[in-house]
N, C-alpha and C. Protein backbone atom coordinates (compact mmCIF):
# COMPACT_ATOMS: atom_id res chain seq x y z
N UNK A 1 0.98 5.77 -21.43
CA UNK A 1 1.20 6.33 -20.11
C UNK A 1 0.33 7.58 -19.98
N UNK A 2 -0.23 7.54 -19.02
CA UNK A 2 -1.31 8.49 -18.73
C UNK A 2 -0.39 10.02 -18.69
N UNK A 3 -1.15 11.04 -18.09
CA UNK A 3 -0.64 12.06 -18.14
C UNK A 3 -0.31 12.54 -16.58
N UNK A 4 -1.07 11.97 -15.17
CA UNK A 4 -0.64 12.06 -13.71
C UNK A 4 0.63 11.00 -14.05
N UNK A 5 0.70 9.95 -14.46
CA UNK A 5 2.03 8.70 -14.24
C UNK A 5 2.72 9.73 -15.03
N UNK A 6 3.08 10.49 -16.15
CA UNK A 6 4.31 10.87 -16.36
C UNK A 6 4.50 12.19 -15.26
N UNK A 7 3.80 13.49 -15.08
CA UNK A 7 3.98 13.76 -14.38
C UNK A 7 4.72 13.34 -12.63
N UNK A 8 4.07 12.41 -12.51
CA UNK A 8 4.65 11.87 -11.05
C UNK A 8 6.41 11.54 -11.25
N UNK A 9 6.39 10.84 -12.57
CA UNK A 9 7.93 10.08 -12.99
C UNK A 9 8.46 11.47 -13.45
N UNK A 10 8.46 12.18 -13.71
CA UNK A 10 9.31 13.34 -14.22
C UNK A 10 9.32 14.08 -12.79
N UNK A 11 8.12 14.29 -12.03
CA UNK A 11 8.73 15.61 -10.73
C UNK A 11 10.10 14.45 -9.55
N UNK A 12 9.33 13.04 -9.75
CA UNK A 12 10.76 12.24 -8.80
C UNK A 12 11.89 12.75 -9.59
N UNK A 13 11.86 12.35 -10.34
CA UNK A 13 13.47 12.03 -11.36
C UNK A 13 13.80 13.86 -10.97
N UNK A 14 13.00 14.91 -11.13
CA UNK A 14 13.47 16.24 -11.02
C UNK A 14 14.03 16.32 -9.74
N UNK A 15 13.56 15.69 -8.45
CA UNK A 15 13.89 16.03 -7.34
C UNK A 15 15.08 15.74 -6.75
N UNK A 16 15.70 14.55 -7.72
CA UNK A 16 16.54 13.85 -6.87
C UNK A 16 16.59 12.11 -6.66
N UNK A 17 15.40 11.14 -7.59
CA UNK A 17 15.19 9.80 -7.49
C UNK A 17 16.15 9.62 -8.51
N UNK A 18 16.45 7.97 -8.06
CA UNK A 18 17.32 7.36 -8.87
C UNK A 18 16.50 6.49 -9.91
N UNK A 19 15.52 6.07 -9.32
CA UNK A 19 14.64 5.15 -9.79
C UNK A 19 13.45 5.53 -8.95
N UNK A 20 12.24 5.34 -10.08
CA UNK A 20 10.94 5.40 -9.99
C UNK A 20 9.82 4.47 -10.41
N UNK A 21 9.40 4.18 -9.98
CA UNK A 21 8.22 3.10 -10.55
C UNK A 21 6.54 3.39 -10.09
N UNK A 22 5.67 2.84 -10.90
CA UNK A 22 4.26 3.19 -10.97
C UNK A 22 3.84 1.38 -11.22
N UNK A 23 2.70 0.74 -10.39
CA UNK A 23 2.14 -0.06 -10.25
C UNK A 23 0.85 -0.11 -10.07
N UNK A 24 0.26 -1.33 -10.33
CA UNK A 24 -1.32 -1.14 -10.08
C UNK A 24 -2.04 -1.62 -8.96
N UNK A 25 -2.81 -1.04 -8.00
CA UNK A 25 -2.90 -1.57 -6.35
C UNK A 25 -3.97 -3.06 -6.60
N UNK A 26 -3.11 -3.92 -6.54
CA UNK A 26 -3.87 -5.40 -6.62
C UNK A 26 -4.22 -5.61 -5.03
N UNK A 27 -5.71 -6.81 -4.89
CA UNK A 27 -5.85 -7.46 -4.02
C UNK A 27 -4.71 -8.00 -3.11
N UNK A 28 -4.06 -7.94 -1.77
CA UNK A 28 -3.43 -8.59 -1.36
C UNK A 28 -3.46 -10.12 -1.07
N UNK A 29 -2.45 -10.92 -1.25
CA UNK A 29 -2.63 -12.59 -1.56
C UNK A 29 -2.10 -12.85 0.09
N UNK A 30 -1.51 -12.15 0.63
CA UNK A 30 -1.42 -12.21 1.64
C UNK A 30 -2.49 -12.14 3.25
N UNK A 31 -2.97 -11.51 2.73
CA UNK A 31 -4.54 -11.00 3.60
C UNK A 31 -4.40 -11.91 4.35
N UNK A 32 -4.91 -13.23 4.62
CA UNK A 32 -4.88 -14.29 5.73
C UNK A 32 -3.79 -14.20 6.78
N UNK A 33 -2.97 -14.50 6.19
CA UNK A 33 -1.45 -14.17 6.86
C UNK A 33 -1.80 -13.21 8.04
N UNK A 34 -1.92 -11.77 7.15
CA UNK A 34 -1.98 -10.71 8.48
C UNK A 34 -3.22 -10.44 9.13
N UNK A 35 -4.39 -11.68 8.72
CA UNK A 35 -5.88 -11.44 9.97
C UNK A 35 -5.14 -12.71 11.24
N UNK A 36 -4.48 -13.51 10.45
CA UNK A 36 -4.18 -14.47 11.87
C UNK A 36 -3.28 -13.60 12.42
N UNK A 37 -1.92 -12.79 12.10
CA UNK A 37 -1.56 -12.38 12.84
C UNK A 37 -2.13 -11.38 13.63
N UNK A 38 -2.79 -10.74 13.14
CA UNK A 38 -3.87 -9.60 14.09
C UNK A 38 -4.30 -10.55 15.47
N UNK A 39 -4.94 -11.58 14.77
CA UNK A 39 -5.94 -12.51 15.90
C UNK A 39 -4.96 -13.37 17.20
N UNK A 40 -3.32 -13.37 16.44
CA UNK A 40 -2.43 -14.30 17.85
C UNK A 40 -1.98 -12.37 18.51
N UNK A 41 -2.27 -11.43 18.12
CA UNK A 41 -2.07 -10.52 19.16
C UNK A 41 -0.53 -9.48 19.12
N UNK A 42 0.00 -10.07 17.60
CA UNK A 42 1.11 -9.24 17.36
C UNK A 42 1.26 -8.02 16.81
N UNK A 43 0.02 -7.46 16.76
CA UNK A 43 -0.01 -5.92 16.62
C UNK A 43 -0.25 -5.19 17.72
N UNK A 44 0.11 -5.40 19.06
CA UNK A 44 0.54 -5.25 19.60
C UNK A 44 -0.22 -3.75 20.15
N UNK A 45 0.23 -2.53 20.47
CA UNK A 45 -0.25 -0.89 21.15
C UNK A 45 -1.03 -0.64 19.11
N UNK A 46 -0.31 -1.06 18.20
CA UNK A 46 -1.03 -0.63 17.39
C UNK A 46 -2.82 -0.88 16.68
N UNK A 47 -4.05 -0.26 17.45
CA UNK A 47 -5.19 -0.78 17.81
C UNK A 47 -5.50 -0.43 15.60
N UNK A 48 -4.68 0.62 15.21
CA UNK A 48 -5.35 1.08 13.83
C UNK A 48 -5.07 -0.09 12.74
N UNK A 49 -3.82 -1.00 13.21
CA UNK A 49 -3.92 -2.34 11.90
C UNK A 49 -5.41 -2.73 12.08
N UNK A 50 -5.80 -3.19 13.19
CA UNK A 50 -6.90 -3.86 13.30
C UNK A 50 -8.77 -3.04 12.73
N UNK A 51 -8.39 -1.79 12.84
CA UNK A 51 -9.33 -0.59 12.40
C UNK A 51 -9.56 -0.69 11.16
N UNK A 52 -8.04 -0.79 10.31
CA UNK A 52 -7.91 -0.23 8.99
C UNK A 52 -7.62 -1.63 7.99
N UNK A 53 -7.94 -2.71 8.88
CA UNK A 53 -7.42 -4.33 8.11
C UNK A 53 -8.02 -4.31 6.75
N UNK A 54 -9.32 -4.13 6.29
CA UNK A 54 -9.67 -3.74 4.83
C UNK A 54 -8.81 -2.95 4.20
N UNK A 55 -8.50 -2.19 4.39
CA UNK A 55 -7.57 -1.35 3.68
C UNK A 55 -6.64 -2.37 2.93
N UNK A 56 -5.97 -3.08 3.72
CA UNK A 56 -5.06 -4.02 3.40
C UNK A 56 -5.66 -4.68 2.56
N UNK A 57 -6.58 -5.48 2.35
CA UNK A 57 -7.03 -6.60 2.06
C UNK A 57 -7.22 -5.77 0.08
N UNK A 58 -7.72 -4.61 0.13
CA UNK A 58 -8.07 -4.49 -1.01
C UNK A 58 -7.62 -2.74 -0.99
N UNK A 59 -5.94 -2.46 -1.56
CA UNK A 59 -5.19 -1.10 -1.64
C UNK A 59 -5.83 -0.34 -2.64
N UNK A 60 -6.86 -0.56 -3.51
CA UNK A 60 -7.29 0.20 -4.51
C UNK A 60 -8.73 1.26 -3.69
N UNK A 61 -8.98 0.56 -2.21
CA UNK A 61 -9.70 1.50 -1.48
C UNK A 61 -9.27 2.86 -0.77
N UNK A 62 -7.94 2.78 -1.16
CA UNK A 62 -7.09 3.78 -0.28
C UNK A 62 -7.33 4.83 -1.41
N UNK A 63 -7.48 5.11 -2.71
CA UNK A 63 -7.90 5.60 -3.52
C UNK A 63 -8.98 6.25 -3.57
């Protein structure tokens, strides 16, 4: 365990978490799913899903 992951798990648990967890940002398997829904029009006033759809597709860019 690195030394930011224990940090992060020790300041939750200090604050008040019951449970904490640390994961690794994988490719979404879903991706298709939410470009068709973009494309039938159910995102609706929100114009930034459609801005920020990479993001989704691959969470290790949010990094």
């Amino acid at each position: 365990m690195d030394r930011l992951t224990k940090r992060v798990l020790s300041k939750a648990l200090e604050i008040g978490f019951d449970v904490v967890g640390i994961t690794e940002p994988k490719d979404a398997w879903t991706y298709e799913h939410f470009e068709r829904w973009l494309e039938m029009g159910f995102a609706g006033e929100m114009a930034y899903m459609a801005r920020t759809k990479e993001l989704r597709r691959n969470p290790k860019m949010l990094m």
